[in-house]
N, C-alpha and C. Protein backbone atom coordinates (compact mmCIF):
# COMPACT_ATOMS: atom_id res chain seq x y z
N UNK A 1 52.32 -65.22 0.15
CA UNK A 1 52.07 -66.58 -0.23
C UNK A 1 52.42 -66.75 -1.71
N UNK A 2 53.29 -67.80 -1.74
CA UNK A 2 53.35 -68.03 -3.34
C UNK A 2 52.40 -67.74 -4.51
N UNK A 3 52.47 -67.91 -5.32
CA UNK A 3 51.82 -68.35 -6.62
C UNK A 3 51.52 -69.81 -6.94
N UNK A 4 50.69 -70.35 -7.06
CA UNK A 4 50.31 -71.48 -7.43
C UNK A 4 49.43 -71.78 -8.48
N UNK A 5 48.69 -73.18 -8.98
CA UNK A 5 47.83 -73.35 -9.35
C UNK A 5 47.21 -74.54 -9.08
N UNK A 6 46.21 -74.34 -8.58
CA UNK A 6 44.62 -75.26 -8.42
C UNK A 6 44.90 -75.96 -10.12
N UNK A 7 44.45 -77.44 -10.07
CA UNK A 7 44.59 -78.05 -11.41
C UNK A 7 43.54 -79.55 -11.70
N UNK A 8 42.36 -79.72 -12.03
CA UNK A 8 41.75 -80.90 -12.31
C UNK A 8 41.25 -81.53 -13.48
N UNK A 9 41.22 -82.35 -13.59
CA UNK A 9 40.93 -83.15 -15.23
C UNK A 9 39.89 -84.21 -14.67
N UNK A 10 38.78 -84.41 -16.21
CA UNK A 10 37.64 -85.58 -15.77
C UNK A 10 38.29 -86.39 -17.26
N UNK A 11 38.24 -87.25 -16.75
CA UNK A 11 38.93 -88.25 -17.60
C UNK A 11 37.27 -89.20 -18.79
N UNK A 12 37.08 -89.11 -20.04
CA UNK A 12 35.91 -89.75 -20.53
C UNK A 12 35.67 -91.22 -20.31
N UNK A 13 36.78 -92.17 -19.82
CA UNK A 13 36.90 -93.54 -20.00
C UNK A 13 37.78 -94.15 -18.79
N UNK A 14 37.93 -95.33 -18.72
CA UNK A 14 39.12 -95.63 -17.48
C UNK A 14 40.41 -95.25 -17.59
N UNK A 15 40.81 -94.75 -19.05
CA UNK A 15 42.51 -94.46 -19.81
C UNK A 15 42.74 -92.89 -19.14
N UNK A 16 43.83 -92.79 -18.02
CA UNK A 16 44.08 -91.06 -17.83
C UNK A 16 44.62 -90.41 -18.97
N UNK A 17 44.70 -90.90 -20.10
CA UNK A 17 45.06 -90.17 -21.59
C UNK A 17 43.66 -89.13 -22.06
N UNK A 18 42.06 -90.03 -21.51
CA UNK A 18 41.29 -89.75 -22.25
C UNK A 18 40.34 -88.36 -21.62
N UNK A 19 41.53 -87.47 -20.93
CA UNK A 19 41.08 -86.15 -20.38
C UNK A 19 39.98 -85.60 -21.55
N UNK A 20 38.84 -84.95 -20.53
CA UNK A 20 37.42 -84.71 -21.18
C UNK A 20 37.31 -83.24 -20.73
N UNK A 21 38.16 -82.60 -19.75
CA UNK A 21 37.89 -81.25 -19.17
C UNK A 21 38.55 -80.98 -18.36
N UNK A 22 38.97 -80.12 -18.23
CA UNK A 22 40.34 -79.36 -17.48
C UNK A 22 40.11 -78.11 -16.71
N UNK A 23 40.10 -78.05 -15.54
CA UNK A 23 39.64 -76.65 -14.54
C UNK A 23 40.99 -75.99 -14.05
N UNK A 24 41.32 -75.08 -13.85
CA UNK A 24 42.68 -74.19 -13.52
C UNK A 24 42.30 -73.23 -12.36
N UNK A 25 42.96 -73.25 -11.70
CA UNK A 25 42.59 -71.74 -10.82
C UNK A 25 44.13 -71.50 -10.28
N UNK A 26 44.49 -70.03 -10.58
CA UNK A 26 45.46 -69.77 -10.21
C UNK A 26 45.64 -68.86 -8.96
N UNK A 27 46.16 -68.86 -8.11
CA UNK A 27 45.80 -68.09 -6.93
C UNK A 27 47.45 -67.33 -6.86
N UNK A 28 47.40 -66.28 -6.43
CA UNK A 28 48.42 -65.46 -6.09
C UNK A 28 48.38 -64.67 -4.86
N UNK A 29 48.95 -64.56 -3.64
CA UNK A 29 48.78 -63.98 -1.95
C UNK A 29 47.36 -64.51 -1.78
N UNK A 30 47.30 -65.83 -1.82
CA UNK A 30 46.17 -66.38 -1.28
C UNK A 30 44.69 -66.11 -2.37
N UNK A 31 44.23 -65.55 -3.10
CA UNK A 31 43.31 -65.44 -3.62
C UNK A 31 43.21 -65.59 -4.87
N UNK A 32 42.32 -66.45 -5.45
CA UNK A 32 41.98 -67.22 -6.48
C UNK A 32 41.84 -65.83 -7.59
N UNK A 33 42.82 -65.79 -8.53
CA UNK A 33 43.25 -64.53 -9.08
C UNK A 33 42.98 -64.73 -10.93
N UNK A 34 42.84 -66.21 -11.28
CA UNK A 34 42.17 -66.37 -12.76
C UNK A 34 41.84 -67.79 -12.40
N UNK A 35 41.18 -67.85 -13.65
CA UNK A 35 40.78 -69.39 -13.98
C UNK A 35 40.38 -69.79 -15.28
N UNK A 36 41.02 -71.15 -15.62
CA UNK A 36 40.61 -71.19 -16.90
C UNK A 36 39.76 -72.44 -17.09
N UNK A 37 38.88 -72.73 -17.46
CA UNK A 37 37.90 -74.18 -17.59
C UNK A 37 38.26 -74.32 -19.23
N UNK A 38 37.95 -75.53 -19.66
CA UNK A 38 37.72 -76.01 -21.32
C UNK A 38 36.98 -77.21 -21.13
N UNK A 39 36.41 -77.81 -22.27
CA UNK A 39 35.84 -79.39 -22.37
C UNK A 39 37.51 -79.68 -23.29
N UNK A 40 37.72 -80.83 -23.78
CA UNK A 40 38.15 -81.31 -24.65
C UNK A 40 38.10 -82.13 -25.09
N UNK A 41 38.07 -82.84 -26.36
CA UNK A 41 37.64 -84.04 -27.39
C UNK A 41 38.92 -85.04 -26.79
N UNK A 42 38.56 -86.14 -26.38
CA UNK A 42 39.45 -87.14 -26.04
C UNK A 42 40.06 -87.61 -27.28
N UNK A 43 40.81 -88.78 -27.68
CA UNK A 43 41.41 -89.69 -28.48
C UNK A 43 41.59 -91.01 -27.82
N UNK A 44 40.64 -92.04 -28.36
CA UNK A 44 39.24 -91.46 -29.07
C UNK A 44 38.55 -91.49 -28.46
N UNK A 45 37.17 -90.07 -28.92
CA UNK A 45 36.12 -89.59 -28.43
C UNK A 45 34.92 -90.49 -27.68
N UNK A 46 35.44 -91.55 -26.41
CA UNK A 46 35.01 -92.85 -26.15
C UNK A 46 34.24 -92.38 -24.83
N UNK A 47 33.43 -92.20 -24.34
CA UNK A 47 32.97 -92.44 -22.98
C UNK A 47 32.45 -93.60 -22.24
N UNK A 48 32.73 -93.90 -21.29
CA UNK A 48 32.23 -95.07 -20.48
C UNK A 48 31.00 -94.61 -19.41
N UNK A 49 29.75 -95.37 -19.64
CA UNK A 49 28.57 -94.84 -19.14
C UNK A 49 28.93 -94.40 -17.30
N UNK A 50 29.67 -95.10 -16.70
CA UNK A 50 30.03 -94.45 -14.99
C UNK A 50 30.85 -93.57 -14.97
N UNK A 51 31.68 -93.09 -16.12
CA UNK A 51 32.85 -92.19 -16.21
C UNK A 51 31.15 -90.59 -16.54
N UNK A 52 30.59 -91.01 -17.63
CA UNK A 52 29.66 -89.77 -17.53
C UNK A 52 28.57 -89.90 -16.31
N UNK A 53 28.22 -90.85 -16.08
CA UNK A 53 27.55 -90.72 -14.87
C UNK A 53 28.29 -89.57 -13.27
N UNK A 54 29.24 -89.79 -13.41
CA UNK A 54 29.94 -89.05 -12.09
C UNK A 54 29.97 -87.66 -12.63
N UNK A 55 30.56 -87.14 -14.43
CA UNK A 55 30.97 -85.81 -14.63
C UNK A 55 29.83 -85.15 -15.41
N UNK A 56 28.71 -86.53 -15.76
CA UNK A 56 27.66 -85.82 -17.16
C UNK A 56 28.23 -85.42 -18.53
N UNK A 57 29.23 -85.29 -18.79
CA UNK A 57 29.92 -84.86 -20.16
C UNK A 57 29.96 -85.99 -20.75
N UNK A 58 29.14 -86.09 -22.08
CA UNK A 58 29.45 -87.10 -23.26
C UNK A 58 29.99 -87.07 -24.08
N UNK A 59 30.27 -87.58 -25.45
CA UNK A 59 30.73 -87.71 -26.24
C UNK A 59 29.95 -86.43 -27.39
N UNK A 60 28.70 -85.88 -27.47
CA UNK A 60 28.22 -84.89 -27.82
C UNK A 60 28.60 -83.93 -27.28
N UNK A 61 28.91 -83.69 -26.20
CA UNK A 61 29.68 -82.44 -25.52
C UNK A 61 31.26 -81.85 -26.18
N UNK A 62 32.07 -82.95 -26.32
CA UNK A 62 33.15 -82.72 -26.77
C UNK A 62 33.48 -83.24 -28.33
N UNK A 63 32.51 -83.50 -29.00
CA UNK A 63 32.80 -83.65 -30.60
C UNK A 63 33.38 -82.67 -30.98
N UNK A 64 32.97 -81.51 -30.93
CA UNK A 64 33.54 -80.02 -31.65
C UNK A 64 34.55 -79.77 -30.41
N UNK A 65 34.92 -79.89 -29.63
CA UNK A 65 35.91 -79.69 -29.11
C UNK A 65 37.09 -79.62 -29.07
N UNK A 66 38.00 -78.77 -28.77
CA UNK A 66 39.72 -78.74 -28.55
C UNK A 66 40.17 -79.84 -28.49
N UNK A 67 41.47 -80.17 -29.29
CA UNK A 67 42.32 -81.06 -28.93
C UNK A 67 43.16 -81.02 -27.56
N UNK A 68 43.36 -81.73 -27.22
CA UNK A 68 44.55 -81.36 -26.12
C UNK A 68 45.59 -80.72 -25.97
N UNK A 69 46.49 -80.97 -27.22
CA UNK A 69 47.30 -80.09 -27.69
C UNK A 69 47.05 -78.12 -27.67
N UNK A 70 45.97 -77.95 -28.44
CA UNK A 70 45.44 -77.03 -28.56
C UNK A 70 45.01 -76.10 -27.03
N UNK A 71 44.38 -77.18 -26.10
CA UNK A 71 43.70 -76.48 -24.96
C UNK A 71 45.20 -76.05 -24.24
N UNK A 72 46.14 -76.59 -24.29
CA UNK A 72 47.35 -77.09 -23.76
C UNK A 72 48.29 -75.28 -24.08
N UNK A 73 48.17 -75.20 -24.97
CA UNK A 73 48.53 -74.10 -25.45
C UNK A 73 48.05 -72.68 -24.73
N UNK A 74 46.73 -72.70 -24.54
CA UNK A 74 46.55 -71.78 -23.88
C UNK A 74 46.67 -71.72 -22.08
N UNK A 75 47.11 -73.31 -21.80
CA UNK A 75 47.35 -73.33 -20.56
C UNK A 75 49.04 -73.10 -20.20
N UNK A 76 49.71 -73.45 -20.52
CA UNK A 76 51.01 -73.46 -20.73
C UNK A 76 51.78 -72.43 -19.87
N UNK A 77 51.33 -71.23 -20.61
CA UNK A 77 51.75 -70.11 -19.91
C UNK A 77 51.47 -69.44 -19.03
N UNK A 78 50.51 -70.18 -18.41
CA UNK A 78 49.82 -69.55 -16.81
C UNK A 78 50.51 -70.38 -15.55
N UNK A 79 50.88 -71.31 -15.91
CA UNK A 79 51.66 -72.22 -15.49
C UNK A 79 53.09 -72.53 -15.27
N UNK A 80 53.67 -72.07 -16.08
CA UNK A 80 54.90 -71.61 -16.14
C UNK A 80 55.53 -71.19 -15.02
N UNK A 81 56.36 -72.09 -14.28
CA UNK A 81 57.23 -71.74 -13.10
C UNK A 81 56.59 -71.37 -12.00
N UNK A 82 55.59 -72.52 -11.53
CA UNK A 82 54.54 -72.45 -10.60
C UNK A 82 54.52 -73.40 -10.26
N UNK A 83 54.43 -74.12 -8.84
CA UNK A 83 53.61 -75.35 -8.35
C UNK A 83 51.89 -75.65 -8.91
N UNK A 84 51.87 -76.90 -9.13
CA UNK A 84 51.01 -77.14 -8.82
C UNK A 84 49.86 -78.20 -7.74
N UNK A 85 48.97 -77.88 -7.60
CA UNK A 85 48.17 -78.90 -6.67
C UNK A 85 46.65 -79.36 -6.97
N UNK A 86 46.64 -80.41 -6.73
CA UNK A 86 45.58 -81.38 -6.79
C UNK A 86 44.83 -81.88 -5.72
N UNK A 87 43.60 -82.24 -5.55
CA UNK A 87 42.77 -83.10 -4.15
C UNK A 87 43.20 -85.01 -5.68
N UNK A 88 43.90 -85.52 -4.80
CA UNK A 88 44.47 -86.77 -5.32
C UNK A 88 45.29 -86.37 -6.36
N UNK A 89 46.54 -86.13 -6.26
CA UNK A 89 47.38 -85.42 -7.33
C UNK A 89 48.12 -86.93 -8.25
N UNK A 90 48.39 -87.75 -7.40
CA UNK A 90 48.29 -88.95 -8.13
C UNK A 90 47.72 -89.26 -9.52
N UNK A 91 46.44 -89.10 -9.21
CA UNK A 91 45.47 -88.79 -10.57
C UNK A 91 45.39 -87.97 -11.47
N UNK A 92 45.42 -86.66 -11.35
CA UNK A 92 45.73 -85.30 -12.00
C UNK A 92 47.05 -85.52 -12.68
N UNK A 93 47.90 -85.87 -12.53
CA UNK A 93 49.02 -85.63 -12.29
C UNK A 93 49.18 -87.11 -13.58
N UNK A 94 49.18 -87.55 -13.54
CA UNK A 94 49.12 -88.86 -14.13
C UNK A 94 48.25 -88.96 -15.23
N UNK A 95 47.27 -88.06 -15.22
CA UNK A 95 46.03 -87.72 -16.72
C UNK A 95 47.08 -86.71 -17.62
N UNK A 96 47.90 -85.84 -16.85
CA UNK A 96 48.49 -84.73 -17.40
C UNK A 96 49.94 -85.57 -18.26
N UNK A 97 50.35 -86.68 -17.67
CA UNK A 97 51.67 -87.04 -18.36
C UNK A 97 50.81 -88.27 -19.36
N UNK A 98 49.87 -88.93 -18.71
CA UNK A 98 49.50 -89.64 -20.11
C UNK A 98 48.96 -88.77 -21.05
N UNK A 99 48.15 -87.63 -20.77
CA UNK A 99 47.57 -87.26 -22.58
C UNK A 99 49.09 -86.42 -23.43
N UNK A 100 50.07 -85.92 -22.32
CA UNK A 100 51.22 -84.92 -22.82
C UNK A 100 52.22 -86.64 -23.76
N UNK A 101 51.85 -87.70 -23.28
CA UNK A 101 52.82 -88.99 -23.72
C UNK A 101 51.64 -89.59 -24.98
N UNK A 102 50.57 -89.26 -25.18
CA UNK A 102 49.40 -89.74 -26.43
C UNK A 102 49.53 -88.91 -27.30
N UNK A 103 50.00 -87.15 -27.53
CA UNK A 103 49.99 -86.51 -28.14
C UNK A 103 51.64 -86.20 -28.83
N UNK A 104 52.50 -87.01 -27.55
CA UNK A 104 54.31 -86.96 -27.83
C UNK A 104 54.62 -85.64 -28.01
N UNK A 105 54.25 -85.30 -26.50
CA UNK A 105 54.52 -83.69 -25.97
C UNK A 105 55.33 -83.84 -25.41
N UNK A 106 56.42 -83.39 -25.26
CA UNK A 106 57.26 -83.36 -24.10
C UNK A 106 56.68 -83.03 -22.37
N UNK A 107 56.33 -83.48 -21.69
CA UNK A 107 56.35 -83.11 -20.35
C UNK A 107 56.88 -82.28 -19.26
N UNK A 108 56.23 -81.09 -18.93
CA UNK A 108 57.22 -80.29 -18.48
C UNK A 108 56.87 -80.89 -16.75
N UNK A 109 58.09 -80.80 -15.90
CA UNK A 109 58.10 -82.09 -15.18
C UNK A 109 57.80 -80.90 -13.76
N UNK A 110 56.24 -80.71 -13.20
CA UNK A 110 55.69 -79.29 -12.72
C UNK A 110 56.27 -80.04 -11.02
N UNK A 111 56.56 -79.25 -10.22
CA UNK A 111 56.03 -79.57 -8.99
C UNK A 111 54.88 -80.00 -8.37
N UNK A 112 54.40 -81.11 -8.18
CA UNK A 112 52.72 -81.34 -7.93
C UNK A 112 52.98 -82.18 -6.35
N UNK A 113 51.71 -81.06 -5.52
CA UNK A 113 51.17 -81.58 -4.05
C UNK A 113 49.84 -81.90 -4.29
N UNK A 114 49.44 -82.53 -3.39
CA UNK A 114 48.05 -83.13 -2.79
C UNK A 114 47.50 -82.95 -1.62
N UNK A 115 46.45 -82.14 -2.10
CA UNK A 115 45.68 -82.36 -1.30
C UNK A 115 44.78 -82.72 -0.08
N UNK A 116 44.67 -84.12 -0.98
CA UNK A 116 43.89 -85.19 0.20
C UNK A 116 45.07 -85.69 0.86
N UNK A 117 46.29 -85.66 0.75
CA UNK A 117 47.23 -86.30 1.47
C UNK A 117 47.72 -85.24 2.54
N UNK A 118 47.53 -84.13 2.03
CA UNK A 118 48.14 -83.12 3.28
C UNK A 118 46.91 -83.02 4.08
N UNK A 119 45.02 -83.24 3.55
CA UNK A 119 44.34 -83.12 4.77
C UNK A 119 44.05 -84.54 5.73
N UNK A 120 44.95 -86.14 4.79
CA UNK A 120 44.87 -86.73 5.52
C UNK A 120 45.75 -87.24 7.24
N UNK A 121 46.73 -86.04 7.01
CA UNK A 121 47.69 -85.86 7.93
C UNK A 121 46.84 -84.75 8.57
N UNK A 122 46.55 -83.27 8.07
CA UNK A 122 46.01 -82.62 9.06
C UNK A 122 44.63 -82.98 9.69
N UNK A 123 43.79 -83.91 9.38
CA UNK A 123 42.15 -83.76 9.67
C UNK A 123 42.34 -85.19 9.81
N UNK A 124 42.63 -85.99 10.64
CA UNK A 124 42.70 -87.65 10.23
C UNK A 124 40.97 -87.80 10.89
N UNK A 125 41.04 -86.84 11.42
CA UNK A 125 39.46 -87.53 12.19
C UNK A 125 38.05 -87.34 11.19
N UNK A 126 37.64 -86.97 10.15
CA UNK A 126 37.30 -86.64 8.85
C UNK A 126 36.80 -87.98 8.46
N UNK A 127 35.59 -88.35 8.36
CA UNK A 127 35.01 -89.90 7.90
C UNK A 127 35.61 -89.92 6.58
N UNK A 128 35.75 -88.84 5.83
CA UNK A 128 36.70 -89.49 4.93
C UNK A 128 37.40 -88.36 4.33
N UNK A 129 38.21 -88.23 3.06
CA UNK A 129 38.77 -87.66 2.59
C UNK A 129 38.92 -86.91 1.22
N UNK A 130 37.56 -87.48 0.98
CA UNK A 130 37.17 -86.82 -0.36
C UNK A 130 36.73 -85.28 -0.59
N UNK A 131 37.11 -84.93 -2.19
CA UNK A 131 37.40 -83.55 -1.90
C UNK A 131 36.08 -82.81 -1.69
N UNK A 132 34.94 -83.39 -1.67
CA UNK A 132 33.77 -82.32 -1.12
C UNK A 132 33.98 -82.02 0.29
N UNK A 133 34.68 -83.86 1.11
CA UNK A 133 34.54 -83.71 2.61
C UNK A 133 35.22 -82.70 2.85
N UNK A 134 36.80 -82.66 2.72
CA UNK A 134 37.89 -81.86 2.93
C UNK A 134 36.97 -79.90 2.92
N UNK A 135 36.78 -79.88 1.73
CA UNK A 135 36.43 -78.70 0.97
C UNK A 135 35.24 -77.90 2.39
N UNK A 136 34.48 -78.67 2.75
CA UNK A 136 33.31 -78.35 3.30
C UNK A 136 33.94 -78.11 4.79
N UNK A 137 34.39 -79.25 5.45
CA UNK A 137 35.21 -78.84 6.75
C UNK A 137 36.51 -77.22 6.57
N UNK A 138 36.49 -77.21 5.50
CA UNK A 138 37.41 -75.87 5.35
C UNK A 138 37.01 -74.76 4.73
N UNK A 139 35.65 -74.88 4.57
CA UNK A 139 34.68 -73.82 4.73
C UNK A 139 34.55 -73.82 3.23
N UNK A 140 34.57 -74.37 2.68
CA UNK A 140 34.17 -74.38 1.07
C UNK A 140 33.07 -75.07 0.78
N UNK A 141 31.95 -74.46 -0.08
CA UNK A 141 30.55 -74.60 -0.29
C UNK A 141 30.98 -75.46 -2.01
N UNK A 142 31.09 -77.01 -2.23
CA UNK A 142 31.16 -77.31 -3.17
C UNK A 142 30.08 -77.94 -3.96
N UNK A 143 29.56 -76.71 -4.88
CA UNK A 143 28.23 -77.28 -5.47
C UNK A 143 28.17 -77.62 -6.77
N UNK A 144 29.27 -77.86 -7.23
CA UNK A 144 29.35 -78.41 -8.53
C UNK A 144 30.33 -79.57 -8.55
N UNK A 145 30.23 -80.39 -7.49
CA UNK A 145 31.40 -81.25 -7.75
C UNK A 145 31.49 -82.16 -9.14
N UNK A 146 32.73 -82.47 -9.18
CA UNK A 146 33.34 -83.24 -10.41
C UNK A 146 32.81 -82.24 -12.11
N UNK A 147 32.94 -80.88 -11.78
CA UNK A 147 32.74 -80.32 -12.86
C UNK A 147 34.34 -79.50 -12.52
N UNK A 148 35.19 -79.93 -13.52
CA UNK A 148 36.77 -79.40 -13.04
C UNK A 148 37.54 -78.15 -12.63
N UNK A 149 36.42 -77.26 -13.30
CA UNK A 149 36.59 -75.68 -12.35
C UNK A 149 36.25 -75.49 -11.04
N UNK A 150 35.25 -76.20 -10.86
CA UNK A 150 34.77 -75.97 -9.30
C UNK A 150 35.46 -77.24 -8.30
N UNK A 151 35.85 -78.20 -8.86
CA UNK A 151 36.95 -79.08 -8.38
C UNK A 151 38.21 -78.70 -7.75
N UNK A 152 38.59 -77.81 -8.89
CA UNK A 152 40.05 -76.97 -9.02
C UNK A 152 39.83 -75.49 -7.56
N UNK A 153 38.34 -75.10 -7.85
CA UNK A 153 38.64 -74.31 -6.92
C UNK A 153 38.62 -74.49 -5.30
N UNK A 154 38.11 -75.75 -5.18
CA UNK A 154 37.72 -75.91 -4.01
C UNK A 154 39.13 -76.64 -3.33
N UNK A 155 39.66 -77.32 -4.30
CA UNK A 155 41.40 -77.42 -3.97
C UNK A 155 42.22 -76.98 -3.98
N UNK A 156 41.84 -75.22 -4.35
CA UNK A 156 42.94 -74.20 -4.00
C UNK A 156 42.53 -73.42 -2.93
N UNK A 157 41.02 -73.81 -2.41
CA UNK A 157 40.46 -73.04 -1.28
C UNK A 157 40.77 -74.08 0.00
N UNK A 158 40.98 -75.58 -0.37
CA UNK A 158 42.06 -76.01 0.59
C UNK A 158 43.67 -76.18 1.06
N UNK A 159 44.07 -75.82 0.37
CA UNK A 159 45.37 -75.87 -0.05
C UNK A 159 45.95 -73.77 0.71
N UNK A 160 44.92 -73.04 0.43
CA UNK A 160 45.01 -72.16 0.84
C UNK A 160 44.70 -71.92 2.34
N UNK A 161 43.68 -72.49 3.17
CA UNK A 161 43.44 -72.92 4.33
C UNK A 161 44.72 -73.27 5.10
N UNK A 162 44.96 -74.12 4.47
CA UNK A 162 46.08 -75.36 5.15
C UNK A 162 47.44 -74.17 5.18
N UNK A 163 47.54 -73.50 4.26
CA UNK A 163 49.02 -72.72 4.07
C UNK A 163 48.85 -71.22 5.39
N UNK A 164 47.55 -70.87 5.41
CA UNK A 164 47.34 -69.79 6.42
C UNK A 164 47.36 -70.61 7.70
N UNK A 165 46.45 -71.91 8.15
CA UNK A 165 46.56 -71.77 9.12
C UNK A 165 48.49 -72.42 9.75
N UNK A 166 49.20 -73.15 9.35
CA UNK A 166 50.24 -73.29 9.59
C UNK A 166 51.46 -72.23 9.06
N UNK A 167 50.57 -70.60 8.99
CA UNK A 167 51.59 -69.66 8.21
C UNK A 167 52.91 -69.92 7.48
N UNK A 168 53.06 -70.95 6.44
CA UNK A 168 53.55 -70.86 5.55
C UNK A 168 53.77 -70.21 4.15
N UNK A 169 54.62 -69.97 3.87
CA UNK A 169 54.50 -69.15 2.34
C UNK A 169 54.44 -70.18 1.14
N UNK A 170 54.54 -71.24 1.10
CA UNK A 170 54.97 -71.73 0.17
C UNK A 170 54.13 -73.56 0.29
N UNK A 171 54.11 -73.83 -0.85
CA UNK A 171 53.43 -75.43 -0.92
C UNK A 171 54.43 -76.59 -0.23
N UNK A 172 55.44 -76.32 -0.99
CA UNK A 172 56.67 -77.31 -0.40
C UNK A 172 57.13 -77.27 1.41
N UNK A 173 56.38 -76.00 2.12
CA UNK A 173 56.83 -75.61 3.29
C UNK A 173 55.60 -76.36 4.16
N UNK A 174 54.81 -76.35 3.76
CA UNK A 174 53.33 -77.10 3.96
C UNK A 174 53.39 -78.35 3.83
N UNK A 175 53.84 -78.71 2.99
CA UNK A 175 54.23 -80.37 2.96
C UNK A 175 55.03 -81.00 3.90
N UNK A 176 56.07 -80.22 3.99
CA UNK A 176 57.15 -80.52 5.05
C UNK A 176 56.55 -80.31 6.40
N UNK A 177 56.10 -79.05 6.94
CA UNK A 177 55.31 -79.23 7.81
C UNK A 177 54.52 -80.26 8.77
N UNK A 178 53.72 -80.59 7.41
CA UNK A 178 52.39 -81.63 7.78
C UNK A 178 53.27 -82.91 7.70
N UNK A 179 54.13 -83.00 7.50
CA UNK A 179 55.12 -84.23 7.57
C UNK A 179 55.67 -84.63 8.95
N UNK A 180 56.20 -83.44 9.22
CA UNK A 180 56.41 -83.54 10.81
C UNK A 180 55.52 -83.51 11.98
N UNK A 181 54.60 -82.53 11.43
CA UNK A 181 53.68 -82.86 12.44
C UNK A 181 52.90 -83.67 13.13
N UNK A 182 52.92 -85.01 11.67
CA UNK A 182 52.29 -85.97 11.67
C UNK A 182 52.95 -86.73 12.87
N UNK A 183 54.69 -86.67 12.44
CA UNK A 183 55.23 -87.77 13.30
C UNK A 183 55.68 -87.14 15.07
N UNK A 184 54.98 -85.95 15.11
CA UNK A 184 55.02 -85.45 16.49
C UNK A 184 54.21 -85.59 17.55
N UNK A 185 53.01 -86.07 16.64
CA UNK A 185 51.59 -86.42 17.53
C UNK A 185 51.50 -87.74 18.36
């Protein structure tokens, strides 16, 4: 099974620039093989009371905190010539090019799958699709939700599910897959 990485961000405010924490899990032949968590200090350090209500991280949490730039640095190279995946990659994915476009980073332009879109093709019968539901029907115990390490892992513990049971090696082979399968049913 490929190399990948599990990838989530809690955003402090409604702006996907204003990433507050970043969870990583990198998995290699299927098993969650590092991980890296950080908080980080938004620009600017703004929280919106339902944005901490869902993650608990305030604006005291991340005062002394990493810049983005900075956290960015130590993520960089774990990442490097890897897919990545998200439960709503839309979102992830979109926090990662606005704070890399607030800081006038260049964007390195990653491969990114989803998640909830590959379990809304495999599991349509699922009251819904959120990543605790997903996570829990695929045998993942998620007890820290919306804290971005345990986010991250529970979307590489689906993402890993999904790739064994349709024995695929690869993310892009899984996608394609669940593509067809959809329109075979």
């Amino acid at each position: 099974m490929e190399r990948f990485a599990a990838i989530d961000f809690e955003t402090a405010n409604g702006k996907r620039s204003s990433v507050c924490s970043v969870g990583i899990v990198i998995v290699e032949d299927g098993i969650l093989v590092e991980n890296f968590y950080s908080l980080i200090r938004p620009r600017p350090n703004f929280y919106t009371s339902w944005t901490t209500a869902i993650h608990g991280i305030t604006y005291f949490d991340t005062v002394h905190s990493p810049d983005f730039p900075e956290v960015w640095h130590q993520i960089a190279p774990l990442l490097r010539g890897i897919p990545l995946v998200a439960h709503n990659s839309p979102f992830d994915k979109g926090c990662l090019m606005a704070v890399h476009d607030l800081y006038e980073m260049p964007y390195p332009d990653y491969p990114f799958y989803c998640t909830c879109r590959m379990a809304r093709k495999e599991y349509p019968f699922l009251e819904n699709h959120q990543l605790h539901t997903v996570s829990a029907y695929c045998g993942y115990d998620l007890r820290n939700h919306h804290h971005a390490l345990a986010d991250a892992e529970a979307c590489a513990h689906i993402a890993v599910t999904l790739m064994r049971k349709h024995s695929v090696e690869q993310l892009s082979e899984l996608q394609a897959k669940l593509a067809s399968y959809k329109k075979a049913r």
